[in-house]
PDB file of N, CA and C in Angstrom:
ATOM      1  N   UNK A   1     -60.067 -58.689 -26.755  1.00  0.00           N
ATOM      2  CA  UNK A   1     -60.180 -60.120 -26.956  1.00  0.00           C
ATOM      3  C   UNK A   1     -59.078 -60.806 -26.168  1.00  0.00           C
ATOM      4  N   UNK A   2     -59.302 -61.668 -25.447  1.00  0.00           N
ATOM      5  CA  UNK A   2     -58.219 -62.768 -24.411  1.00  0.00           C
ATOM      6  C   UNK A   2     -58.053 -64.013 -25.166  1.00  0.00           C
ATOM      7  N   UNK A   3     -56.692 -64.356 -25.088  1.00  0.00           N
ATOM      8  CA  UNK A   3     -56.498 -65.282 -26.031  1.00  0.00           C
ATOM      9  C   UNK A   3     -56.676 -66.667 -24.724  1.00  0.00           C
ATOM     10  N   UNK A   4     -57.102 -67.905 -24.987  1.00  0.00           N
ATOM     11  CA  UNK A   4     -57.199 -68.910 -24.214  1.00  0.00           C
ATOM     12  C   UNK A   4     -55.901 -69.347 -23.860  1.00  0.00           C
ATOM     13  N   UNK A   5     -55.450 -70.211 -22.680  1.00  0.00           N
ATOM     14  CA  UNK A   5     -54.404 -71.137 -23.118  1.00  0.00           C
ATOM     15  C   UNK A   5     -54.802 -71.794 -21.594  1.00  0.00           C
ATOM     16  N   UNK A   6     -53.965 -72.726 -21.825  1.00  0.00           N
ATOM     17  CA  UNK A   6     -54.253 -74.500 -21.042  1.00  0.00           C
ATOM     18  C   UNK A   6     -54.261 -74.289 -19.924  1.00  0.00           C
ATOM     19  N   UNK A   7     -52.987 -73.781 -19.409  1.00  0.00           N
ATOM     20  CA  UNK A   7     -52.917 -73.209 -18.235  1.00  0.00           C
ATOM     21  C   UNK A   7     -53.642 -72.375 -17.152  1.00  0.00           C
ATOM     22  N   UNK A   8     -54.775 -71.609 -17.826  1.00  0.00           N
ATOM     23  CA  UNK A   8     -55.417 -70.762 -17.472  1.00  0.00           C
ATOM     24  C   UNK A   8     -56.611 -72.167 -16.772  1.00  0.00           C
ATOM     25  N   UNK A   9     -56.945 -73.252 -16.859  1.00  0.00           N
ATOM     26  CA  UNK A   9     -57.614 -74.367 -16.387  1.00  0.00           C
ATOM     27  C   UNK A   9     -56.904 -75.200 -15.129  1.00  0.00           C
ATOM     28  N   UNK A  10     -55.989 -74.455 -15.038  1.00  0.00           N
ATOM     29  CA  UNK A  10     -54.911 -75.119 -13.462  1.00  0.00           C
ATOM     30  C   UNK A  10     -55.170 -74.530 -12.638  1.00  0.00           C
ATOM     31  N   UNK A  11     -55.324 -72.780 -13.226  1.00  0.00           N
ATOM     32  CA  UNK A  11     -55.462 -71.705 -12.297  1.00  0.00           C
ATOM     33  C   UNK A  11     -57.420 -71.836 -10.789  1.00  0.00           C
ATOM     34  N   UNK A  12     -56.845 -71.679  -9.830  1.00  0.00           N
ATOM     35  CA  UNK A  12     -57.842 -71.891  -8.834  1.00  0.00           C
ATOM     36  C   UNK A  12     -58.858 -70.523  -9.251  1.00  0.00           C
ATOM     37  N   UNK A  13     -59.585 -70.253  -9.955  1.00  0.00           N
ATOM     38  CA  UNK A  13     -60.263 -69.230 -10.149  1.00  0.00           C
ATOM     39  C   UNK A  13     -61.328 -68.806  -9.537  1.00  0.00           C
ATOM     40  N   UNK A  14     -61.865 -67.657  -8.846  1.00  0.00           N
ATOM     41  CA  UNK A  14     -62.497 -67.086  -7.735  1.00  0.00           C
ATOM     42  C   UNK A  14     -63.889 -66.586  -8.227  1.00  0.00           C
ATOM     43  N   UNK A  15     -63.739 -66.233  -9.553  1.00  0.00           N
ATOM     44  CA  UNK A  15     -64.758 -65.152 -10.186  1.00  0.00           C
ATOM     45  C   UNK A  15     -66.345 -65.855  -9.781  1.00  0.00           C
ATOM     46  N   UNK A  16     -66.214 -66.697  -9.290  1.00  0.00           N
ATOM     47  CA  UNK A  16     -67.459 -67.237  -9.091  1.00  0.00           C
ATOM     48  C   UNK A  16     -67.940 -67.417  -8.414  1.00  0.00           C
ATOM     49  N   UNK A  17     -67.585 -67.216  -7.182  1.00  0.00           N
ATOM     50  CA  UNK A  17     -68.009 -66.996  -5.706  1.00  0.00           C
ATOM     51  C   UNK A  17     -67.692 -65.482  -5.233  1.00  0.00           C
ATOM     52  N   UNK A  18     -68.072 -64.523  -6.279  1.00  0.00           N
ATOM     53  CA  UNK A  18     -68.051 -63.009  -5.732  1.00  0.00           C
ATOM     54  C   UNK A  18     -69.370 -63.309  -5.263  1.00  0.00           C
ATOM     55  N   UNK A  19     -69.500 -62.152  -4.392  1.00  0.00           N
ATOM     56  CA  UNK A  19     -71.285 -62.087  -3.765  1.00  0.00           C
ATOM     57  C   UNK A  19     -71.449 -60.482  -4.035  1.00  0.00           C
ATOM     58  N   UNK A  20     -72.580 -60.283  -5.020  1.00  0.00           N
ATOM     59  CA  UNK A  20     -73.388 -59.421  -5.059  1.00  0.00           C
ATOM     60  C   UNK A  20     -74.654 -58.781  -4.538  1.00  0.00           C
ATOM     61  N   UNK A  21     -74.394 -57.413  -4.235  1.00  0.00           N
ATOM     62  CA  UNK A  21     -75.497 -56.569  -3.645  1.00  0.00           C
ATOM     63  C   UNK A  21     -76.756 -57.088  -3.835  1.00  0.00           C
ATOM     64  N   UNK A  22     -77.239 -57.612  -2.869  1.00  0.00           N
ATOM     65  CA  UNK A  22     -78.875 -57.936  -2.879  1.00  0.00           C
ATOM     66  C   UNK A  22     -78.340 -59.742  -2.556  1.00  0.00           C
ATOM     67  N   UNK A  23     -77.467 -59.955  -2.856  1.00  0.00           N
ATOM     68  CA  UNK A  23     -77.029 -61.688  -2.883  1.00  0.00           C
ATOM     69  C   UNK A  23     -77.821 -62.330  -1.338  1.00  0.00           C
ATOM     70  N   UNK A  24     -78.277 -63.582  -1.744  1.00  0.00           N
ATOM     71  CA  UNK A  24     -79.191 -64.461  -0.782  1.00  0.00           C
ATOM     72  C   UNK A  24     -78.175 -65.575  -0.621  1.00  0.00           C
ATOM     73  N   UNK A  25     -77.805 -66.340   0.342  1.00  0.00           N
ATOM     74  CA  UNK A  25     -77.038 -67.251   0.498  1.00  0.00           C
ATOM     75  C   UNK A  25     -78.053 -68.373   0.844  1.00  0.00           C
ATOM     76  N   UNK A  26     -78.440 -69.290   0.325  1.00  0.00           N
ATOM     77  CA  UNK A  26     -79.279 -70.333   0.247  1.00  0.00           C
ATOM     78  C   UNK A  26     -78.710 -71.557  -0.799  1.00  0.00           C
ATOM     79  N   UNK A  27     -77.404 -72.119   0.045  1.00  0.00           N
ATOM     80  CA  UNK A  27     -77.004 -73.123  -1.113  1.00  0.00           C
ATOM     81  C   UNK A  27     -77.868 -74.807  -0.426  1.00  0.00           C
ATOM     82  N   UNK A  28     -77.921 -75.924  -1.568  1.00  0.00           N
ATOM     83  CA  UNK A  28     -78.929 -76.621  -1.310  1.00  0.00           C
ATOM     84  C   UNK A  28     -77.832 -77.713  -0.728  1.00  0.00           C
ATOM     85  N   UNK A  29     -78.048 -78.696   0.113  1.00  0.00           N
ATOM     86  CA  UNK A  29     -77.503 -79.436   0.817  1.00  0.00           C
ATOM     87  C   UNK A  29     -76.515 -80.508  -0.034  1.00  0.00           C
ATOM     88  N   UNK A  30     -76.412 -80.497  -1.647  1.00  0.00           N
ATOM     89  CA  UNK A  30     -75.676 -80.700  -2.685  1.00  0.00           C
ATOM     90  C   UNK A  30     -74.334 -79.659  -2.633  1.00  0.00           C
ATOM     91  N   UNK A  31     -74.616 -78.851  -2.928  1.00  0.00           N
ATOM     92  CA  UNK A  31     -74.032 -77.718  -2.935  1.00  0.00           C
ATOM     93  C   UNK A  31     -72.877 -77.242  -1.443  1.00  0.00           C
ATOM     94  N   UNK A  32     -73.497 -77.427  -0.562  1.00  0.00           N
ATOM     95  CA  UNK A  32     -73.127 -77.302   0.546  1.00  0.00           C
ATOM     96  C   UNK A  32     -71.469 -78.202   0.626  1.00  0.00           C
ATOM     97  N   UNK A  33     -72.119 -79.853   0.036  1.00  0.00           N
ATOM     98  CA  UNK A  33     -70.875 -80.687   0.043  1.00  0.00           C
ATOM     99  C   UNK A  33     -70.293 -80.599  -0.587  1.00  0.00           C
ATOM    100  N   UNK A  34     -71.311 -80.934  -2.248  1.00  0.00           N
ATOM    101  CA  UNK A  34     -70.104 -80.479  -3.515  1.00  0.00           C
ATOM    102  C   UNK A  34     -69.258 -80.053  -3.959  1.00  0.00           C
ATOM    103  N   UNK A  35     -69.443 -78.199  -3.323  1.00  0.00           N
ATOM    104  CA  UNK A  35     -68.977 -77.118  -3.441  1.00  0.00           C
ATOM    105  C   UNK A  35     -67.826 -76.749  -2.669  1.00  0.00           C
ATOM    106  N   UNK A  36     -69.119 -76.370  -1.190  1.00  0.00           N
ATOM    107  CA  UNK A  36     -67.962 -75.677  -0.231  1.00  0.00           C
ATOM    108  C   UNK A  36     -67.423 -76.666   0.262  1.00  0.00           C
ATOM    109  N   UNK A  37     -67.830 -77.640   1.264  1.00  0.00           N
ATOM    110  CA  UNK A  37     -66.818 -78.632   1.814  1.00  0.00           C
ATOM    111  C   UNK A  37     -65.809 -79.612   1.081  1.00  0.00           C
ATOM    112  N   UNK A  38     -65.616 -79.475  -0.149  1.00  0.00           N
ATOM    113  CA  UNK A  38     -65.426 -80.242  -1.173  1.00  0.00           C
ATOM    114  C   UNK A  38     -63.596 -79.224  -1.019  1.00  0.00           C
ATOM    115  N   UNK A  39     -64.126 -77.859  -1.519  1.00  0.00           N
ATOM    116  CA  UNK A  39     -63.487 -77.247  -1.563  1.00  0.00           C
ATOM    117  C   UNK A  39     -62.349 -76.786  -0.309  1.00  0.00           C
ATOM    118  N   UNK A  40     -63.280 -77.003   1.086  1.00  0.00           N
ATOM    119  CA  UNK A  40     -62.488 -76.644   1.422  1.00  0.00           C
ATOM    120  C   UNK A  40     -61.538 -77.708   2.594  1.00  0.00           C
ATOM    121  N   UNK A  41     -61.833 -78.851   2.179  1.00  0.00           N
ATOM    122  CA  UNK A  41     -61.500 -79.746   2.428  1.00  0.00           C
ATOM    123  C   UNK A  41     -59.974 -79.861   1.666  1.00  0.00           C
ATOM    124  N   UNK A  42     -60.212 -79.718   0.250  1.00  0.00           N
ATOM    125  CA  UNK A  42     -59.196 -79.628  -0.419  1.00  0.00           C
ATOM    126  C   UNK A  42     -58.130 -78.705  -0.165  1.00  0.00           C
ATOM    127  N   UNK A  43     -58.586 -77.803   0.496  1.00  0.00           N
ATOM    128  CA  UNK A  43     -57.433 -76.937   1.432  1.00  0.00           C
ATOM    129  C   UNK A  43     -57.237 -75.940   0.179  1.00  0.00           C
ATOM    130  N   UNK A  44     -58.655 -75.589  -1.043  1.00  0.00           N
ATOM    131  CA  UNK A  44     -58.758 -74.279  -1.714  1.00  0.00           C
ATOM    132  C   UNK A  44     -59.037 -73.005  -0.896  1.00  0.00           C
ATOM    133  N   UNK A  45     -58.884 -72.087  -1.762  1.00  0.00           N
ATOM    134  CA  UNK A  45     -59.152 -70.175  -1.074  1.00  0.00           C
ATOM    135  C   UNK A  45     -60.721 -69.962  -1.810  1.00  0.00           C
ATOM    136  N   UNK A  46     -61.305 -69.591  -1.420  1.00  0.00           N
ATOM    137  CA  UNK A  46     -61.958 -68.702  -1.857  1.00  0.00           C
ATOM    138  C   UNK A  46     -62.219 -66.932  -1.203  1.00  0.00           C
ATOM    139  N   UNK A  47     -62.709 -66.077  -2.446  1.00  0.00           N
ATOM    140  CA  UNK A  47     -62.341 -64.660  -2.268  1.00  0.00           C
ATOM    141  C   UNK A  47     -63.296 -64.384  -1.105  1.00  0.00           C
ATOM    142  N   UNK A  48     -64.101 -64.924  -1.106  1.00  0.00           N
ATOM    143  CA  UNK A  48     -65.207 -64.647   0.093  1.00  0.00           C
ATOM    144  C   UNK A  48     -65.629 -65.475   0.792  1.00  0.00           C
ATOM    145  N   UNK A  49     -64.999 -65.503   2.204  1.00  0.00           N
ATOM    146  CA  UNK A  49     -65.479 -66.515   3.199  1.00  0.00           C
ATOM    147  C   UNK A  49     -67.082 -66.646   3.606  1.00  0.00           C
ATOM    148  N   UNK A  50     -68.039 -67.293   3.020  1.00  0.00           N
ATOM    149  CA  UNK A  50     -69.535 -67.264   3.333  1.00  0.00           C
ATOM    150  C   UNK A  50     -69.694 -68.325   4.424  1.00  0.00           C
ATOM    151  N   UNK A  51     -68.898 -69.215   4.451  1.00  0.00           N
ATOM    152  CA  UNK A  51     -69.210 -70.125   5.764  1.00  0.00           C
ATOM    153  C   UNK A  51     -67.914 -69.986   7.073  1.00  0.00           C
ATOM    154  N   UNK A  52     -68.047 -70.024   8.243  1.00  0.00           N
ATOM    155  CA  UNK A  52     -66.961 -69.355   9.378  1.00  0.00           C
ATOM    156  C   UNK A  52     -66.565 -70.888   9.746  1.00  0.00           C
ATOM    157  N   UNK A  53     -66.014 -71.351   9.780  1.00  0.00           N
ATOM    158  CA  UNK A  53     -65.106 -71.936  11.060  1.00  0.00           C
ATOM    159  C   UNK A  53     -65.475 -71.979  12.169  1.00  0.00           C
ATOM    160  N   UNK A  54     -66.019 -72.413  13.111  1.00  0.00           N
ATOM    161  CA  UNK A  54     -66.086 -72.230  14.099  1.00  0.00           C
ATOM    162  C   UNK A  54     -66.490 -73.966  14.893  1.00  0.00           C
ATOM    163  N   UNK A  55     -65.577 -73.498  16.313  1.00  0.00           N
ATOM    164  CA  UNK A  55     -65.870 -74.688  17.136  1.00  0.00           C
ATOM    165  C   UNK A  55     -68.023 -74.671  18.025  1.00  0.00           C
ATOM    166  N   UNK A  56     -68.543 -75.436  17.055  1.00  0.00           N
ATOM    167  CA  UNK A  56     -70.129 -74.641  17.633  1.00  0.00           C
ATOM    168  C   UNK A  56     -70.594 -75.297  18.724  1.00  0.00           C
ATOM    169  N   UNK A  57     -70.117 -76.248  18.905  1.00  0.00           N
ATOM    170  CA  UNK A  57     -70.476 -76.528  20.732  1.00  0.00           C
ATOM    171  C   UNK A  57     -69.913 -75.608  22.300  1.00  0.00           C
ATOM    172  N   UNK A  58     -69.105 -74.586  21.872  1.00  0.00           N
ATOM    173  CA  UNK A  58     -68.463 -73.820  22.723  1.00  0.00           C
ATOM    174  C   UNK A  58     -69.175 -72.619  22.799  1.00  0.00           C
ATOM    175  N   UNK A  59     -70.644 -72.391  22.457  1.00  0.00           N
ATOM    176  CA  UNK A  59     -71.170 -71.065  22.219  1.00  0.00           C
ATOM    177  C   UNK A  59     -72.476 -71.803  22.505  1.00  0.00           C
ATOM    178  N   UNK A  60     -73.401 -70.451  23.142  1.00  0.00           N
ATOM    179  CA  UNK A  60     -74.872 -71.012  22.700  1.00  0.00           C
ATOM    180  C   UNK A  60     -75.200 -70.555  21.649  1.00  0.00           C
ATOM    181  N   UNK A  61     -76.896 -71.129  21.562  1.00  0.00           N
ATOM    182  CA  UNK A  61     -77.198 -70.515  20.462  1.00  0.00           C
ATOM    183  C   UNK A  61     -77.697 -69.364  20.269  1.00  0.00           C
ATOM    184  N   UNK A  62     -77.998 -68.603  21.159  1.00  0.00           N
ATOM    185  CA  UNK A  62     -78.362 -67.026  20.845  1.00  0.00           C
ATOM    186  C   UNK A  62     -76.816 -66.598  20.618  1.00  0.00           C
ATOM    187  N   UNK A  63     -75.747 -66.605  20.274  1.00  0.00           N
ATOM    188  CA  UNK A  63     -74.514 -65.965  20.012  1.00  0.00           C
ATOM    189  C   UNK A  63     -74.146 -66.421  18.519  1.00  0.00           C
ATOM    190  N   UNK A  64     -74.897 -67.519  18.202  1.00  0.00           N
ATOM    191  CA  UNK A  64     -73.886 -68.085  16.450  1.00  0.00           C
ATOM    192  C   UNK A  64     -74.666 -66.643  15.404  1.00  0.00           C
ATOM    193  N   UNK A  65     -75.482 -66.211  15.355  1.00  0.00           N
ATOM    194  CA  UNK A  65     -76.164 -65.230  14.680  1.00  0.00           C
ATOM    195  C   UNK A  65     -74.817 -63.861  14.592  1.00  0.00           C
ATOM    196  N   UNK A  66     -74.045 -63.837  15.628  1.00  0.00           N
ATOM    197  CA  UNK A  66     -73.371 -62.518  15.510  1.00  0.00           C
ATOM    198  C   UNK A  66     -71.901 -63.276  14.994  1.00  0.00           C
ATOM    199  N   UNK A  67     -71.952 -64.935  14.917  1.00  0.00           N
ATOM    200  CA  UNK A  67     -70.535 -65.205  14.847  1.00  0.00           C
ATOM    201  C   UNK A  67     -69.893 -65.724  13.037  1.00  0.00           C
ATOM    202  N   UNK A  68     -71.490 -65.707  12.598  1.00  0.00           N
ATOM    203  CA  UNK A  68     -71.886 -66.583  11.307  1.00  0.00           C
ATOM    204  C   UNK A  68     -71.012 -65.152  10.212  1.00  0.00           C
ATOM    205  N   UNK A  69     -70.345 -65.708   8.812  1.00  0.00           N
ATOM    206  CA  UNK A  69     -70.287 -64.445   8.220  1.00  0.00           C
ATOM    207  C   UNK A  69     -71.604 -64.037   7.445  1.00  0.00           C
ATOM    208  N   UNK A  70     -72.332 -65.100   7.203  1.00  0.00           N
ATOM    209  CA  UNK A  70     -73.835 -64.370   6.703  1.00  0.00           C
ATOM    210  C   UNK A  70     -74.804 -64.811   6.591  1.00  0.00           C
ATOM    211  N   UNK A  71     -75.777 -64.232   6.668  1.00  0.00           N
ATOM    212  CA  UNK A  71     -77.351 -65.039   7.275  1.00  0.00           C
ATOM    213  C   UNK A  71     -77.995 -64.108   8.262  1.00  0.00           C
ATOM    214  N   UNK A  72     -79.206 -64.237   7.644  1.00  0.00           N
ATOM    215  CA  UNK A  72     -80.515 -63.704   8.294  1.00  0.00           C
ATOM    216  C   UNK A  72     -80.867 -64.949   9.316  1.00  0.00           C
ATOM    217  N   UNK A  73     -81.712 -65.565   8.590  1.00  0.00           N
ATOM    218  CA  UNK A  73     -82.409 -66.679   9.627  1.00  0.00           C
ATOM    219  C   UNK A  73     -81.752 -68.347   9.883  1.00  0.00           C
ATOM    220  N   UNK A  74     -80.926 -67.957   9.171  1.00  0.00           N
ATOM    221  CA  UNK A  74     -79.689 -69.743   8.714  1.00  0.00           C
ATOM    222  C   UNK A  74     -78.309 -69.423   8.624  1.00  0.00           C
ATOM    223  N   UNK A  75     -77.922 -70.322   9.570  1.00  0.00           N
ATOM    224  CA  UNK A  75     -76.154 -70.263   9.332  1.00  0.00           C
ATOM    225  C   UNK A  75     -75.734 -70.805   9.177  1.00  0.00           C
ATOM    226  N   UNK A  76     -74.570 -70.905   8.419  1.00  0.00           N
ATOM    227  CA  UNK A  76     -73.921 -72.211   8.257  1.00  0.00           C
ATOM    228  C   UNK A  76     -72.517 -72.036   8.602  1.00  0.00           C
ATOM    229  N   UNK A  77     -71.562 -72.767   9.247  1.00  0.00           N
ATOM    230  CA  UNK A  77     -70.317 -72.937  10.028  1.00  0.00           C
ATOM    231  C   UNK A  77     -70.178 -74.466   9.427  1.00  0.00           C
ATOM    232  N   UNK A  78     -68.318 -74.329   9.220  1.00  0.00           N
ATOM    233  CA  UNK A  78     -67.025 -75.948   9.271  1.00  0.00           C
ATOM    234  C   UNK A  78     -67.490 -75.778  10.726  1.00  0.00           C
ATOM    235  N   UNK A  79     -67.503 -77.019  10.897  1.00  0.00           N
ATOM    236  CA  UNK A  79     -67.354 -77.549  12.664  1.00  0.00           C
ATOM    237  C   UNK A  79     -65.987 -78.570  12.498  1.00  0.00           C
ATOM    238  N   UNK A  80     -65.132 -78.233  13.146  1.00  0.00           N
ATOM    239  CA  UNK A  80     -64.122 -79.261  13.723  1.00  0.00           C
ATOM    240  C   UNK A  80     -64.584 -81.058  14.094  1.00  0.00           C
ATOM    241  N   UNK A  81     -64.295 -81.847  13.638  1.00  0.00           N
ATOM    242  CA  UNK A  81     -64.654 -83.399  13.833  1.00  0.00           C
ATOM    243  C   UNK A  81     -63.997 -84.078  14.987  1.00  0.00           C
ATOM    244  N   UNK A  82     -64.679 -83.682  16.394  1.00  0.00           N
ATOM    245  CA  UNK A  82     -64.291 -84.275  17.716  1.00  0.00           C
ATOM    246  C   UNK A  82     -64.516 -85.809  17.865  1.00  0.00           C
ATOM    247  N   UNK A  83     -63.401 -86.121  18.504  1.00  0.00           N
ATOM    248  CA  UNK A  83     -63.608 -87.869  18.935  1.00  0.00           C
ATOM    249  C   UNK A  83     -63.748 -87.734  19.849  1.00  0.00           C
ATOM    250  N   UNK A  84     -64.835 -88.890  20.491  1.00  0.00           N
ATOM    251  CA  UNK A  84     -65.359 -89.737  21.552  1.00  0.00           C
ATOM    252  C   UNK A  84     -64.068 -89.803  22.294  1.00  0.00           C
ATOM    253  N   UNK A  85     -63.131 -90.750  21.769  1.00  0.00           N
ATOM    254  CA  UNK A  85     -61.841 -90.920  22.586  1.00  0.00           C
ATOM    255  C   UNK A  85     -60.642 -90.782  22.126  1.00  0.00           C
ATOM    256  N   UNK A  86     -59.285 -90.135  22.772  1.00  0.00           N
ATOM    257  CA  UNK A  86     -58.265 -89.548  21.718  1.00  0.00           C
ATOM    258  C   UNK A  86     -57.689 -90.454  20.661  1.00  0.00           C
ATOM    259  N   UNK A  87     -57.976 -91.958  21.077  1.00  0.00           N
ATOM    260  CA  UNK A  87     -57.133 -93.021  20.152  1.00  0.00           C
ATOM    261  C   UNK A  87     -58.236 -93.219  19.780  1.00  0.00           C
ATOM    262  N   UNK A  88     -59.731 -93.330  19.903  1.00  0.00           N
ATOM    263  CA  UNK A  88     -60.513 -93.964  19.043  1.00  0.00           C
ATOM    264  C   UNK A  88     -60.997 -93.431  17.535  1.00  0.00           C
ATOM    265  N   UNK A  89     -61.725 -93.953  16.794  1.00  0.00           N
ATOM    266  CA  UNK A  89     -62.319 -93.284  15.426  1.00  0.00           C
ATOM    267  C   UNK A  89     -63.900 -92.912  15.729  1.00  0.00           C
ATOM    268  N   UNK A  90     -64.159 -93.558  17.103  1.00  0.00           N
ATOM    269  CA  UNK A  90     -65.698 -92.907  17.075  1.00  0.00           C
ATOM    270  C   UNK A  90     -66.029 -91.239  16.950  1.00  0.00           C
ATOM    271  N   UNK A  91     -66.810 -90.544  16.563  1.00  0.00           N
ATOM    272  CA  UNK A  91     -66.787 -89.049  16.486  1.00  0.00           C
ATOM    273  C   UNK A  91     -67.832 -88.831  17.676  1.00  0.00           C
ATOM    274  N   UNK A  92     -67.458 -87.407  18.434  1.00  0.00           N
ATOM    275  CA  UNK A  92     -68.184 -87.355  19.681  1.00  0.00           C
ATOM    276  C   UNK A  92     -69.501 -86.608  19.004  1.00  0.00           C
TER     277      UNK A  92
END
């Protein structure tokens, strides 16, 4: 038996983004923001990187399939937020 305490609700806890054998990665475009970009925006860890980083205009697209950490037929990648111009706010 684990006794509760308050603290244990500060703690960044992982147990929930393990990925299990047979696991399908199909999060819904809620989820996508909610979750991961939410998260990792916030500059949290999680135990298992399911989405990569990557700059995706520097690659074609027959190469993101080997660069993605997982996915059959869909990938999903953070893309870096390029500007139009170095002082401006437009995004390229």
């Amino acid at each position: 038996m684990s006794s509760h305490n308050d603290d244990d609700d500060d703690k960044d806890n992982h147990d929930h983004d393990m990925v299990m054998p047979g696991f399908r990665f199909h999060p819904t475009e809620e989820e996508l923001i909610e979750f991961y970009l939410r998260r990792k925006v916030e500059g949290k860890r999680f135990n298992v990187e399911l989405i990569t980083f990557l700059d995706l205009y520097r690659y074609d697209p027959w190469e993101l399939p080997a660069l993605a950490a997982i996915g059959e037929k869909e990938w999903f990648f953070y893309v870096p937020r390029d500007r139009k111009y170095r002082n401006g706010d437009r995004p390229n």
